[in-house]
N, C-alpha and C. Protein backbone atom coordinates (compact mmCIF):
# COMPACT_ATOMS: atom_id res chain seq x y z
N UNK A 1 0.85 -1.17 0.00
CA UNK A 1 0.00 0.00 0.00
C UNK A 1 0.89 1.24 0.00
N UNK A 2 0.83 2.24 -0.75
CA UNK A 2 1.28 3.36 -0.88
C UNK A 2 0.66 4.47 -0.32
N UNK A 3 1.52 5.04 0.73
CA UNK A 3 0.71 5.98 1.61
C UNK A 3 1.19 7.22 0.91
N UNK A 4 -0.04 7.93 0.63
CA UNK A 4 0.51 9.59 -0.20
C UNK A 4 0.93 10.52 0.80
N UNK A 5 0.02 10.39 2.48
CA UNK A 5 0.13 11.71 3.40
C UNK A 5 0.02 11.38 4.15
N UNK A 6 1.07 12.10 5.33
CA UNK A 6 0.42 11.86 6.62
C UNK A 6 -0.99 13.28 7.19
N UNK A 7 -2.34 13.09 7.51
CA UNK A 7 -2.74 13.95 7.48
C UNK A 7 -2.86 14.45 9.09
N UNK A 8 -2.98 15.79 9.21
CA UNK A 8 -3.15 16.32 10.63
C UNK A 8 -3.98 17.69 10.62
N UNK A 9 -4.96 17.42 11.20
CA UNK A 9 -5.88 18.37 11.68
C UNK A 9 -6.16 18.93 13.35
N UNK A 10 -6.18 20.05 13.29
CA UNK A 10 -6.17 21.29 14.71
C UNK A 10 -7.36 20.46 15.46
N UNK A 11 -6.39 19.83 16.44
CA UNK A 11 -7.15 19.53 17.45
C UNK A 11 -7.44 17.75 17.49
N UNK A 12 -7.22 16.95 16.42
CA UNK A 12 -7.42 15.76 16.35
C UNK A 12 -5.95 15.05 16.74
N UNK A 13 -6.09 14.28 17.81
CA UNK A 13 -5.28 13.18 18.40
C UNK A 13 -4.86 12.24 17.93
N UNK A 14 -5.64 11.76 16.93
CA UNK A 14 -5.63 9.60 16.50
C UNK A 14 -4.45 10.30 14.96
N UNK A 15 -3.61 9.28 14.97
CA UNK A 15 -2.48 9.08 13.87
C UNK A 15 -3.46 8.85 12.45
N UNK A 16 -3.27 9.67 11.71
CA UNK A 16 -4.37 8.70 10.35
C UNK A 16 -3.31 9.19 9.16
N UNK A 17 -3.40 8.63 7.93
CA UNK A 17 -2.59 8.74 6.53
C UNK A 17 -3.78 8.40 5.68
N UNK A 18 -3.56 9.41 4.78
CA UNK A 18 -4.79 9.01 3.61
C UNK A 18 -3.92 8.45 2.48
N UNK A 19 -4.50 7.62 1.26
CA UNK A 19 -3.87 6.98 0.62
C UNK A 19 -4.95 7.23 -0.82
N UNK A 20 -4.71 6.84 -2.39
CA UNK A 20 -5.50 7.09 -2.78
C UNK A 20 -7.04 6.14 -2.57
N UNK A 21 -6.95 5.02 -1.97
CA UNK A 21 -7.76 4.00 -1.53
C UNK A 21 -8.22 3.81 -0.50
N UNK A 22 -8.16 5.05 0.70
CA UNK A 22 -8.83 5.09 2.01
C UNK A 22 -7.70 5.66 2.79
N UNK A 23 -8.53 5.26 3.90
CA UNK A 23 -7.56 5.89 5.42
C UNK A 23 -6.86 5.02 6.44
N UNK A 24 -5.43 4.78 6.17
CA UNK A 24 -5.06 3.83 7.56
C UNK A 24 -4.99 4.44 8.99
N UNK A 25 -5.42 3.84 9.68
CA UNK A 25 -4.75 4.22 10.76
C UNK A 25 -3.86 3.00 11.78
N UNK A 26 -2.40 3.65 11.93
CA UNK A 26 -1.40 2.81 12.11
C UNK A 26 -1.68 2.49 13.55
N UNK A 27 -2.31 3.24 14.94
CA UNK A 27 -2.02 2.38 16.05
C UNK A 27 -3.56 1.38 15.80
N UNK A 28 -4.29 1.36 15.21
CA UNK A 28 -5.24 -0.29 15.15
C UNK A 28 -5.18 -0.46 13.78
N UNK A 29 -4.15 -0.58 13.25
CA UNK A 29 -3.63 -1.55 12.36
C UNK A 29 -4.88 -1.63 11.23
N UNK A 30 -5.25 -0.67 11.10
CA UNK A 30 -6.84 -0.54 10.08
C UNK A 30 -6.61 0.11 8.93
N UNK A 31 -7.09 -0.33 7.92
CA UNK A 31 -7.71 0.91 6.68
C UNK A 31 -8.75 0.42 6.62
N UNK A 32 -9.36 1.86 5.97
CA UNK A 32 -10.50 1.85 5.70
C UNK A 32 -11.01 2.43 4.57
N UNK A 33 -11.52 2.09 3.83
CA UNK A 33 -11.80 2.01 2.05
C UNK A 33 -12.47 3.49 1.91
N UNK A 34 -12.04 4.05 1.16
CA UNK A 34 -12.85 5.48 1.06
C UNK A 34 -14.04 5.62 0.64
N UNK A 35 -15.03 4.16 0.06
CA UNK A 35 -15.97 4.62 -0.27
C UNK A 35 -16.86 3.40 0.46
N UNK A 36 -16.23 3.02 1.96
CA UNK A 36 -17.17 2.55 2.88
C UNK A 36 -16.20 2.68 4.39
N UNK A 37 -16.77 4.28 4.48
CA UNK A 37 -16.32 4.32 5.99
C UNK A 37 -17.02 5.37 6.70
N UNK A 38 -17.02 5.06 7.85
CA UNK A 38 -17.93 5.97 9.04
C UNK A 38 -16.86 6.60 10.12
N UNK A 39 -16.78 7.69 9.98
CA UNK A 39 -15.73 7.96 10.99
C UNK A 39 -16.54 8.71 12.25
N UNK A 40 -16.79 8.44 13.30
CA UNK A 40 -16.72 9.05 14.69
C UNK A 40 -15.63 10.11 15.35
N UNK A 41 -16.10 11.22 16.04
CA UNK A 41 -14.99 12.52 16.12
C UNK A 41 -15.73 12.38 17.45
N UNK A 42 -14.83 11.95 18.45
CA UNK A 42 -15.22 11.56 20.14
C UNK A 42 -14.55 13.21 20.38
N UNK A 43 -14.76 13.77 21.30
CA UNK A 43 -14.64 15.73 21.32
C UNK A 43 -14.47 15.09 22.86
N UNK A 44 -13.14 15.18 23.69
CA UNK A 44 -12.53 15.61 24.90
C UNK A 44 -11.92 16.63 25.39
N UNK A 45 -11.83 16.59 26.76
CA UNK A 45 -11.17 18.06 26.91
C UNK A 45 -10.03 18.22 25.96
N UNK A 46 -9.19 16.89 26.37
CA UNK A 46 -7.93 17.14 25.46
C UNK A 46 -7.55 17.20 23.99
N UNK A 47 -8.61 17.19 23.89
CA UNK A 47 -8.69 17.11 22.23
C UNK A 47 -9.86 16.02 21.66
N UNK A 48 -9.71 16.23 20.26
CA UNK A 48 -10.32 14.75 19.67
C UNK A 48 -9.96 13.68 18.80
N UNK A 49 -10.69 12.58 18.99
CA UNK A 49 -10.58 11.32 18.48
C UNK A 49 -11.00 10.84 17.65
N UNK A 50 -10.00 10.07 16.38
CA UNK A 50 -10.95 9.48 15.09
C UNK A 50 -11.30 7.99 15.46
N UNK A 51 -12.12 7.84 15.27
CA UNK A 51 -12.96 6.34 14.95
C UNK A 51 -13.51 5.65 14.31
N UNK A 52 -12.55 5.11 13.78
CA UNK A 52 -12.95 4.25 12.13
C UNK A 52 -13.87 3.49 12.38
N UNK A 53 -14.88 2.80 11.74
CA UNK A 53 -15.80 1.79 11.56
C UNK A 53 -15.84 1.45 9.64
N UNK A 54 -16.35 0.71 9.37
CA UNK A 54 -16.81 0.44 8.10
C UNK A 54 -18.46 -0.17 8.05
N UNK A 55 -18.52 0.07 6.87
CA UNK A 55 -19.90 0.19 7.20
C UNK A 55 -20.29 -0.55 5.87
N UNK A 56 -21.85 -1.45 5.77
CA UNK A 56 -22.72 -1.91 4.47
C UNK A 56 -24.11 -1.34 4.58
N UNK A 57 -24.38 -1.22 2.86
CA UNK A 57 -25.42 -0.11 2.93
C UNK A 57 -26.03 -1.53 2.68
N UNK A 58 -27.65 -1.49 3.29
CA UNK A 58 -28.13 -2.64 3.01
C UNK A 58 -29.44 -2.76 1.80
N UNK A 59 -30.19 -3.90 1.47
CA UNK A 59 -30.79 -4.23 0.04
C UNK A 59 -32.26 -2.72 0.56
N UNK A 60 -32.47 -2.04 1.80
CA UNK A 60 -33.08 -1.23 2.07
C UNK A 60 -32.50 0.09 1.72
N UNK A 61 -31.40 0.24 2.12
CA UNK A 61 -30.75 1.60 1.57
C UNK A 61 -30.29 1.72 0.08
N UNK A 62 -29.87 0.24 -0.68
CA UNK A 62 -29.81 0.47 -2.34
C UNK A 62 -30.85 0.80 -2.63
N UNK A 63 -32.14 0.54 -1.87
CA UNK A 63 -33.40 0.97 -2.76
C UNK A 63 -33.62 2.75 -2.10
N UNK A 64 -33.00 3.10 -1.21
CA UNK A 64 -33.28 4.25 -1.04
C UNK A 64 -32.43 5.11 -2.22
N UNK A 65 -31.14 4.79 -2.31
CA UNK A 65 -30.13 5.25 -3.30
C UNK A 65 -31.05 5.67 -4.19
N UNK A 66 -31.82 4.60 -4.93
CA UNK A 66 -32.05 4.22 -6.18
C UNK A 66 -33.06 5.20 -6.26
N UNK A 67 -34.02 5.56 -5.30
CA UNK A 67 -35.13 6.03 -5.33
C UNK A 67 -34.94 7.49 -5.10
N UNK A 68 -33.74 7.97 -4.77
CA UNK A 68 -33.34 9.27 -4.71
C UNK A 68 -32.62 10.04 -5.85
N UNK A 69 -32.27 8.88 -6.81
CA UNK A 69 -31.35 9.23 -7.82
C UNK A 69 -32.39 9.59 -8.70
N UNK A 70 -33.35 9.01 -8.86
CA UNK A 70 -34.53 9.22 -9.76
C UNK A 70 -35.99 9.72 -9.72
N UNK A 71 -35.97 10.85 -8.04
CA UNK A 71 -36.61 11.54 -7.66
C UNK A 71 -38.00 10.94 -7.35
N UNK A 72 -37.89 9.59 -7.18
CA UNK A 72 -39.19 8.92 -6.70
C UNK A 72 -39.60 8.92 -5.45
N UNK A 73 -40.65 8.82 -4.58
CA UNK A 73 -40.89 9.00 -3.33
C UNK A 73 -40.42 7.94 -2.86
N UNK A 74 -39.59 8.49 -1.57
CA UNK A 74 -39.25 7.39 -0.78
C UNK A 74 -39.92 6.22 -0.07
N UNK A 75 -39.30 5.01 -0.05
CA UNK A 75 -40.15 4.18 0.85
C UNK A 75 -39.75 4.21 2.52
N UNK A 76 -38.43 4.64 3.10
CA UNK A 76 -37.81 5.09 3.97
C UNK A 76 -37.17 6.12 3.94
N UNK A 77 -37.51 7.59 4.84
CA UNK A 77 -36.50 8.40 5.19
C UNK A 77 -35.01 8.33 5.32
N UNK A 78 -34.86 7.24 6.31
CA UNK A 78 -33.28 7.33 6.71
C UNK A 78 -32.95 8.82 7.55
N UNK A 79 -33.55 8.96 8.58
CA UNK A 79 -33.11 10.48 8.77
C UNK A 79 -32.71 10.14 10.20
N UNK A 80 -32.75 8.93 10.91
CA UNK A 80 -32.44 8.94 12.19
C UNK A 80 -31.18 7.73 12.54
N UNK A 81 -30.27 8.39 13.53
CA UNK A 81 -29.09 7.65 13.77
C UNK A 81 -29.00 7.20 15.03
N UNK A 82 -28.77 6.32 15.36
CA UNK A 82 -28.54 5.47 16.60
C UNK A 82 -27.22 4.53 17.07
N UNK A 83 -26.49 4.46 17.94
CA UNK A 83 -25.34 3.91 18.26
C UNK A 83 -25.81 2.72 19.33
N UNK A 84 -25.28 1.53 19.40
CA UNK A 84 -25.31 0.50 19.65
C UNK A 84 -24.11 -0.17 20.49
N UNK A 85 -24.25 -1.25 21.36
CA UNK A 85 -23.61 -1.44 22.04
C UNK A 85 -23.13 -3.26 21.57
N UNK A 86 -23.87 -3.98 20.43
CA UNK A 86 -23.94 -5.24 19.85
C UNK A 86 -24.50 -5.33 18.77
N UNK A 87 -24.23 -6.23 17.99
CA UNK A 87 -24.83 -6.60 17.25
C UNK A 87 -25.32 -8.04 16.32
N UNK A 88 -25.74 -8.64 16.15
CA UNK A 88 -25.54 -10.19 15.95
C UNK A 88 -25.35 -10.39 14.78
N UNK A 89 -24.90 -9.12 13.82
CA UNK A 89 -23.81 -9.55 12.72
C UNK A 89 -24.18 -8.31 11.11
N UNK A 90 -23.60 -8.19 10.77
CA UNK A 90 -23.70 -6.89 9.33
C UNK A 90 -23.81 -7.63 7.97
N UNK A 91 -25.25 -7.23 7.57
CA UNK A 91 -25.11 -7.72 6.19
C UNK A 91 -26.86 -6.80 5.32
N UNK A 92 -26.74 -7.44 3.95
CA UNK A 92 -27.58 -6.91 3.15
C UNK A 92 -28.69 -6.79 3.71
N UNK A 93 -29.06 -7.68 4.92
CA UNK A 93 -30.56 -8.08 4.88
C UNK A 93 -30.60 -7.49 6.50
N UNK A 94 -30.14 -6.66 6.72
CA UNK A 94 -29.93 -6.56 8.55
C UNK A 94 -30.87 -5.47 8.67
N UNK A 95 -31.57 -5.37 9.91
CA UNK A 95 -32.27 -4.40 10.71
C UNK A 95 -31.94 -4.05 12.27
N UNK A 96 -33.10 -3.23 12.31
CA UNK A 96 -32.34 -2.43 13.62
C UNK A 96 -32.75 -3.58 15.06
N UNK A 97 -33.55 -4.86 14.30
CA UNK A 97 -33.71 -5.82 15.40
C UNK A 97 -32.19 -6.45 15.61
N UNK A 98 -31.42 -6.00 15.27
CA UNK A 98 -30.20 -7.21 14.97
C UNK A 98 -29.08 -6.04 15.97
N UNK A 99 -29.45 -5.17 16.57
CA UNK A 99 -28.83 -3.87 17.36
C UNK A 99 -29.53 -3.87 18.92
N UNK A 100 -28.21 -3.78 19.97
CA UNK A 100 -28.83 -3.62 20.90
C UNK A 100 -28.34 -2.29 21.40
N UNK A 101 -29.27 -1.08 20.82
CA UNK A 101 -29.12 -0.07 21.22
C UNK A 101 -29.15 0.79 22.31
N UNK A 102 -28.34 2.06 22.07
CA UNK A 102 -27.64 2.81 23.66
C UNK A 102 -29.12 3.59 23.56
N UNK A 103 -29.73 3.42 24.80
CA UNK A 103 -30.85 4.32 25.68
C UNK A 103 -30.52 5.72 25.09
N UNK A 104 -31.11 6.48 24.52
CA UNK A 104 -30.99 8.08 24.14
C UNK A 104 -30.35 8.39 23.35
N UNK A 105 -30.04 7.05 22.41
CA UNK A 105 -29.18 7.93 21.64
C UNK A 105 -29.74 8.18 19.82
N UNK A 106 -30.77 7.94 20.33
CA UNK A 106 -31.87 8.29 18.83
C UNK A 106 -31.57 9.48 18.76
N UNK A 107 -31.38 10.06 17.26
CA UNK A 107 -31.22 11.73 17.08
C UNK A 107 -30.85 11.73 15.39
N UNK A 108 -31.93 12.79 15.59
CA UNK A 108 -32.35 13.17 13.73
C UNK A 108 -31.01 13.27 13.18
N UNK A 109 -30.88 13.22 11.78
CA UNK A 109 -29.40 13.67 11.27
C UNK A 109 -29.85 15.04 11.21
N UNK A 110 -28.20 15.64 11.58
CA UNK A 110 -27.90 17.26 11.38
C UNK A 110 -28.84 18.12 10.08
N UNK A 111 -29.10 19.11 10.36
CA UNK A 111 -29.40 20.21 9.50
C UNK A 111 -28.56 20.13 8.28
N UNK A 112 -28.96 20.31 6.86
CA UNK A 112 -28.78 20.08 5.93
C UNK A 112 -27.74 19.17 5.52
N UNK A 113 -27.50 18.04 5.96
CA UNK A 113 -27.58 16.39 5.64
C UNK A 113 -28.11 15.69 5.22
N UNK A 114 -27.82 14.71 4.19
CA UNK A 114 -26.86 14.04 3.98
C UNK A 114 -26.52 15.51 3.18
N UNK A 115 -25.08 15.59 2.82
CA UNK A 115 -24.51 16.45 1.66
C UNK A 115 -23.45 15.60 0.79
N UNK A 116 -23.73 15.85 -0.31
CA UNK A 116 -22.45 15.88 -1.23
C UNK A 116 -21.63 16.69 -0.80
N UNK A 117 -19.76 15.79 -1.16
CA UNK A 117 -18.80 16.56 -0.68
C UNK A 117 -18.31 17.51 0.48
N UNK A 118 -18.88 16.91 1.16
CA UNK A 118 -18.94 17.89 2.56
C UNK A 118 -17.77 18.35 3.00
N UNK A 119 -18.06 19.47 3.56
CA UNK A 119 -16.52 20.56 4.14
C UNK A 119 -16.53 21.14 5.09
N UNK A 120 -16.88 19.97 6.24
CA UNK A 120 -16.56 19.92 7.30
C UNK A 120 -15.70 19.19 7.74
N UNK A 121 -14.37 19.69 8.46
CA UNK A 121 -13.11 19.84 8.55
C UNK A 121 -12.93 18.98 9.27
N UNK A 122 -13.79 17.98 10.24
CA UNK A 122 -13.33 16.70 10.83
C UNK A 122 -13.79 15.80 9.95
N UNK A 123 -14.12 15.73 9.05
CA UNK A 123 -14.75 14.88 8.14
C UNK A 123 -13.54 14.12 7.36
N UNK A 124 -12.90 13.32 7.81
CA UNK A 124 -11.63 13.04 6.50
C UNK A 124 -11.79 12.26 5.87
N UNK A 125 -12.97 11.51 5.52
CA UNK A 125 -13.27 10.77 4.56
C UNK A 125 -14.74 11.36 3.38
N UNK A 126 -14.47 12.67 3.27
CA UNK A 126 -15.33 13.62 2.44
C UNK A 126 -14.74 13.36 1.35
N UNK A 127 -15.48 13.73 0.02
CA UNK A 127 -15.25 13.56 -1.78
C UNK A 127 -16.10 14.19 -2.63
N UNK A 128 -15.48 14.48 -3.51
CA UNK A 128 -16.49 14.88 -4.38
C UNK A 128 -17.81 14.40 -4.64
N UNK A 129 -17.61 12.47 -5.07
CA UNK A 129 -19.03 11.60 -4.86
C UNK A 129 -18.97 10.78 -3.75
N UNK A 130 -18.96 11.52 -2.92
CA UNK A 130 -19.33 10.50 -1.44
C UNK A 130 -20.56 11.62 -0.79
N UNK A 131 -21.33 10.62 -0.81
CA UNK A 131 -22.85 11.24 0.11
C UNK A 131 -22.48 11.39 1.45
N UNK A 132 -22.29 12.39 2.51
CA UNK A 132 -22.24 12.24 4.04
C UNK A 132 -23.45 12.79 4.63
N UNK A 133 -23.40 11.71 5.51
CA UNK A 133 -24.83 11.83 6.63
C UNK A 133 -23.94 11.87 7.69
N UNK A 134 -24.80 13.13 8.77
CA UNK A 134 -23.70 13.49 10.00
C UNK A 134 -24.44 13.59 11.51
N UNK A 135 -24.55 13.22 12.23
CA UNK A 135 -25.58 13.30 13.17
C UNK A 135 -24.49 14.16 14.74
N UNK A 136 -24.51 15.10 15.15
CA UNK A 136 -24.09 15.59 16.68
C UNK A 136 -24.62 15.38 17.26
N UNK A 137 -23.50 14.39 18.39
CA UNK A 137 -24.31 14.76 19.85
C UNK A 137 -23.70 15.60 20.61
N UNK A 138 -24.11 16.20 21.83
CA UNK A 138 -23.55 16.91 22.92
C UNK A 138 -23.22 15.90 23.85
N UNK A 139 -22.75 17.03 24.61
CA UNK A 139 -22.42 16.27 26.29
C UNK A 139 -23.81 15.41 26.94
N UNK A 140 -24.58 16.20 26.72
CA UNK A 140 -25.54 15.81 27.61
C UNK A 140 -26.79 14.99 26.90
N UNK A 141 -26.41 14.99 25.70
CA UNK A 141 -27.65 13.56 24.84
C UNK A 141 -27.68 12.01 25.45
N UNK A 142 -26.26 11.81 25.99
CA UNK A 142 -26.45 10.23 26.39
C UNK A 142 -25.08 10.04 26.87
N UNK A 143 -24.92 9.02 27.55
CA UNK A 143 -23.60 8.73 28.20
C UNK A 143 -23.43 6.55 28.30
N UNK A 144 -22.58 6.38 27.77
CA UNK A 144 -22.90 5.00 27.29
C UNK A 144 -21.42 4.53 27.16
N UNK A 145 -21.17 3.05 27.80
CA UNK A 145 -19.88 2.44 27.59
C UNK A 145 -19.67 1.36 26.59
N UNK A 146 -18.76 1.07 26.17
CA UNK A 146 -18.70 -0.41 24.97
C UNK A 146 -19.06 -0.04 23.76
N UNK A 147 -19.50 1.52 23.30
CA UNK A 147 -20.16 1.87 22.15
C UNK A 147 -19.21 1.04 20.96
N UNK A 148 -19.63 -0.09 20.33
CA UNK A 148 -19.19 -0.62 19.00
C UNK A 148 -20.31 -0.78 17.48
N UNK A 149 -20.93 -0.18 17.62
CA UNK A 149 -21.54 -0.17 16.51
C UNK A 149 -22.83 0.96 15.88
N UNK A 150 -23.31 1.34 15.16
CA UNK A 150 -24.27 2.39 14.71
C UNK A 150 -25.00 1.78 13.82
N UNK A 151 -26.20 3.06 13.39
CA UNK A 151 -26.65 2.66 12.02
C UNK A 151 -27.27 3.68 11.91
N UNK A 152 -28.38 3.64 10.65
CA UNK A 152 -29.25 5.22 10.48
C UNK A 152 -30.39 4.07 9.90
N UNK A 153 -32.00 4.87 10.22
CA UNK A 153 -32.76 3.93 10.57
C UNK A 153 -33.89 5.16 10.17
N UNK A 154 -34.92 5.03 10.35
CA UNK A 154 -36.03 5.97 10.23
C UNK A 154 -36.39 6.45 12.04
N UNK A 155 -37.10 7.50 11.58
CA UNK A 155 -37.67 8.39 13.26
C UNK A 155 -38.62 7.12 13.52
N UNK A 156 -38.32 7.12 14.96
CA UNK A 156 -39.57 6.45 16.15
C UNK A 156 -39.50 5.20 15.04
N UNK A 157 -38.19 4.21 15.38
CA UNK A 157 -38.56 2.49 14.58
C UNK A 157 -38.80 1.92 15.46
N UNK A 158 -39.83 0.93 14.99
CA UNK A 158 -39.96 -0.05 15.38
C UNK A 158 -39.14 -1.25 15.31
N UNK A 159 -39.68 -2.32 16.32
CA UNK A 159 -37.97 -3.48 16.55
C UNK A 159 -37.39 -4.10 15.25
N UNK A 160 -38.17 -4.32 14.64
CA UNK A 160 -37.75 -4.62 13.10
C UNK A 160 -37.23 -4.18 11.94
N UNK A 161 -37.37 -2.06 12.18
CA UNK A 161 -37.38 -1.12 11.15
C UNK A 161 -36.04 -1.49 10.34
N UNK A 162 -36.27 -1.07 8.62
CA UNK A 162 -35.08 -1.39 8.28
C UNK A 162 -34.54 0.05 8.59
N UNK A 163 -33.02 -0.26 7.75
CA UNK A 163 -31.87 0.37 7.88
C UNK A 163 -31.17 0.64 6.82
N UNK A 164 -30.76 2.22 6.58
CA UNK A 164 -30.05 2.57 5.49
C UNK A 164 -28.61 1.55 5.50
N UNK A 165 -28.10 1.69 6.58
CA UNK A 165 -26.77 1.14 6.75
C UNK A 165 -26.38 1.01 8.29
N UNK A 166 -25.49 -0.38 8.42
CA UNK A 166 -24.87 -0.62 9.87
C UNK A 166 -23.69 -0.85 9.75
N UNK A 167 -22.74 0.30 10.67
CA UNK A 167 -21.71 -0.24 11.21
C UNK A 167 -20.97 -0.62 12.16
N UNK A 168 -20.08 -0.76 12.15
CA UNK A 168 -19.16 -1.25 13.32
C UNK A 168 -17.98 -0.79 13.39
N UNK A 169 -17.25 -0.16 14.46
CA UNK A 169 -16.40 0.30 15.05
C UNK A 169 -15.34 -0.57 15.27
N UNK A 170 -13.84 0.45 14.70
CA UNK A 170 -12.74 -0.75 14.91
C UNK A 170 -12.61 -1.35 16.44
N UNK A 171 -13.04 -0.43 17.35
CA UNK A 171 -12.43 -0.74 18.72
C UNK A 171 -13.63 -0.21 19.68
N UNK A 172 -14.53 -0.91 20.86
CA UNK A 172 -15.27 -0.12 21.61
C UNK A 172 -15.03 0.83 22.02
N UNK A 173 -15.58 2.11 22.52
CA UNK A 173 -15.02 3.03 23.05
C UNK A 173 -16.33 3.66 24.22
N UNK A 174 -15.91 4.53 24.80
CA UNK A 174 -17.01 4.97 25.93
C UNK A 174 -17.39 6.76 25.37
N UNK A 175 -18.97 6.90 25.92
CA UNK A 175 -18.82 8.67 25.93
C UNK A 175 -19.15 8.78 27.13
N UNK A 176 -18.63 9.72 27.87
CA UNK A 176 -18.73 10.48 28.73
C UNK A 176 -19.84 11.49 29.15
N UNK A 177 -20.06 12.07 29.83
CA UNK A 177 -20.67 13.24 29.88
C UNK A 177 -19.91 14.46 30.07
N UNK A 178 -19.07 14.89 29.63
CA UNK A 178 -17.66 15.71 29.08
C UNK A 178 -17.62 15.39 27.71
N UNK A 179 -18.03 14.32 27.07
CA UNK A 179 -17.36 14.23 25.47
C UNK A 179 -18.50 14.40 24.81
N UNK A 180 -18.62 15.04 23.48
CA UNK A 180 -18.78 15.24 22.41
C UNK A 180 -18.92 14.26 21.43
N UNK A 181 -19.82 13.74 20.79
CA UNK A 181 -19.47 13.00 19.59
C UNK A 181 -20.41 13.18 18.19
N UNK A 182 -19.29 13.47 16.87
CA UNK A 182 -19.68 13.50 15.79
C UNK A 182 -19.87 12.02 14.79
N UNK A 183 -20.70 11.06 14.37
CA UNK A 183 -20.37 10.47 13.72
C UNK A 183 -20.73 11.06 12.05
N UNK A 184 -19.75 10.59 11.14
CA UNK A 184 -20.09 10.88 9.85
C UNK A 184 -20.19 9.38 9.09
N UNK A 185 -21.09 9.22 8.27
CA UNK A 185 -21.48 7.96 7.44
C UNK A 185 -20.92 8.46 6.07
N UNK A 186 -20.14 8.02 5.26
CA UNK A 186 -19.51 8.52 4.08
C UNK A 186 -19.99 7.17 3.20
N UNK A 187 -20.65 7.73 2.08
CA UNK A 187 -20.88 6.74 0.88
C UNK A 187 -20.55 6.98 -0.30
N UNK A 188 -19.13 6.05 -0.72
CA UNK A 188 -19.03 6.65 -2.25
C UNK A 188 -19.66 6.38 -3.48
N UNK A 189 -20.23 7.18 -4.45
CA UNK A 189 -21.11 6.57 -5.54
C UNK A 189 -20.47 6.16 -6.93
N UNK A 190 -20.34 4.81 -6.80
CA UNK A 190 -19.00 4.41 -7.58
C UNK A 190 -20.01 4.06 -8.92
N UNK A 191 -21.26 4.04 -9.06
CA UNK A 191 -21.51 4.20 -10.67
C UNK A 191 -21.67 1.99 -10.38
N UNK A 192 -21.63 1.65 -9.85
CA UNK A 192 -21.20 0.19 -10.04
C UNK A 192 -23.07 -0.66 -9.75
């Protein structure tokens, strides 16, 4: 693998190198494909943290793709994001029954989201054709340990609702009620 950069941004902690084929990051031994990755921006006093996950859009979100590309009414929103503490496994056919989700941490995606190419500056897996969906939380939305996994889902689902996409986190991690967290869902539209 040919690493082009090492990249560094004001205020971010975690080691990352972009490459033309994604993002490694050298202390968990990860890359992550540029046109399937979710990065998490954990916001501490001391700064902040990247958090790779990778992610599959499932046979519910190709049909959302599909149905957005060609201005048809949707059969799912996709406007709500949720973080998870398990999951009993990632694939085409998965729902939010297959997530055992963190208490409070339902929350609409951000104000004018998803965007093309987004240029927001913790975002390091942004592109020209990569769709990002971005959801903030604050300090005080939820406080939850073992966080390993997400997804984006429709408002108020039910146990079964499908799911644009689920991922999973290279490494559990905790939020605080001091931390901050941004996740971004990056999808590249490879025409395929």
């Amino acid at each position: 693998m040919l690493i082009r950069s090492r990249e560094t941004r004001q205020g971010i902690l975690t080691r990352w190198f972009r490459s033309r084929g994604g993002l490694w990051f050298p202390d968990l031994d990860l890359f992550v494909p540029k046109h399937n990755n979710v990065l998490a921006v954990l916001g501490r006093p001391e700064g902040k943290y990247l958090i790779p996950a990778a992610n599959i859009v499932t046979d519910a979100g190709d049909l959302h793709y599909a149905q957005r590309a060609v201005t048809e009414a949707l059969t799912n929103d996709f406007d709500t994001h949720l973080v998870a503490t398990a999951t009993t496994g990632l694939g085409k056919a998965t729902d939010l029954s297959d997530f055992t989700e963190v208490a409070a941490s339902e929350k609409t995606t951000d104000v004018g989201y998803p965007v093309r190419n987004d240029t927001d500056g913790d975002n390091t897996g942004a592109g020209v054709d990569i769709v990002t969906h971005l959801v903030s939380y604050t300090t005080g939305d939820f406080n939850a340990t073992a966080i390993s996994h997400g997804l984006i889902t429709n408002a108020t689902p039910g146990t079964a609702e499908p799911i644009l996409t689920g991922y999973a986190f290279a490494a559990p991690f905790d939020k605080t009620a001091s931390d901050t967290l941004k996740v971004f869902v990056n999808h590249e539209m490879s025409g395929q």
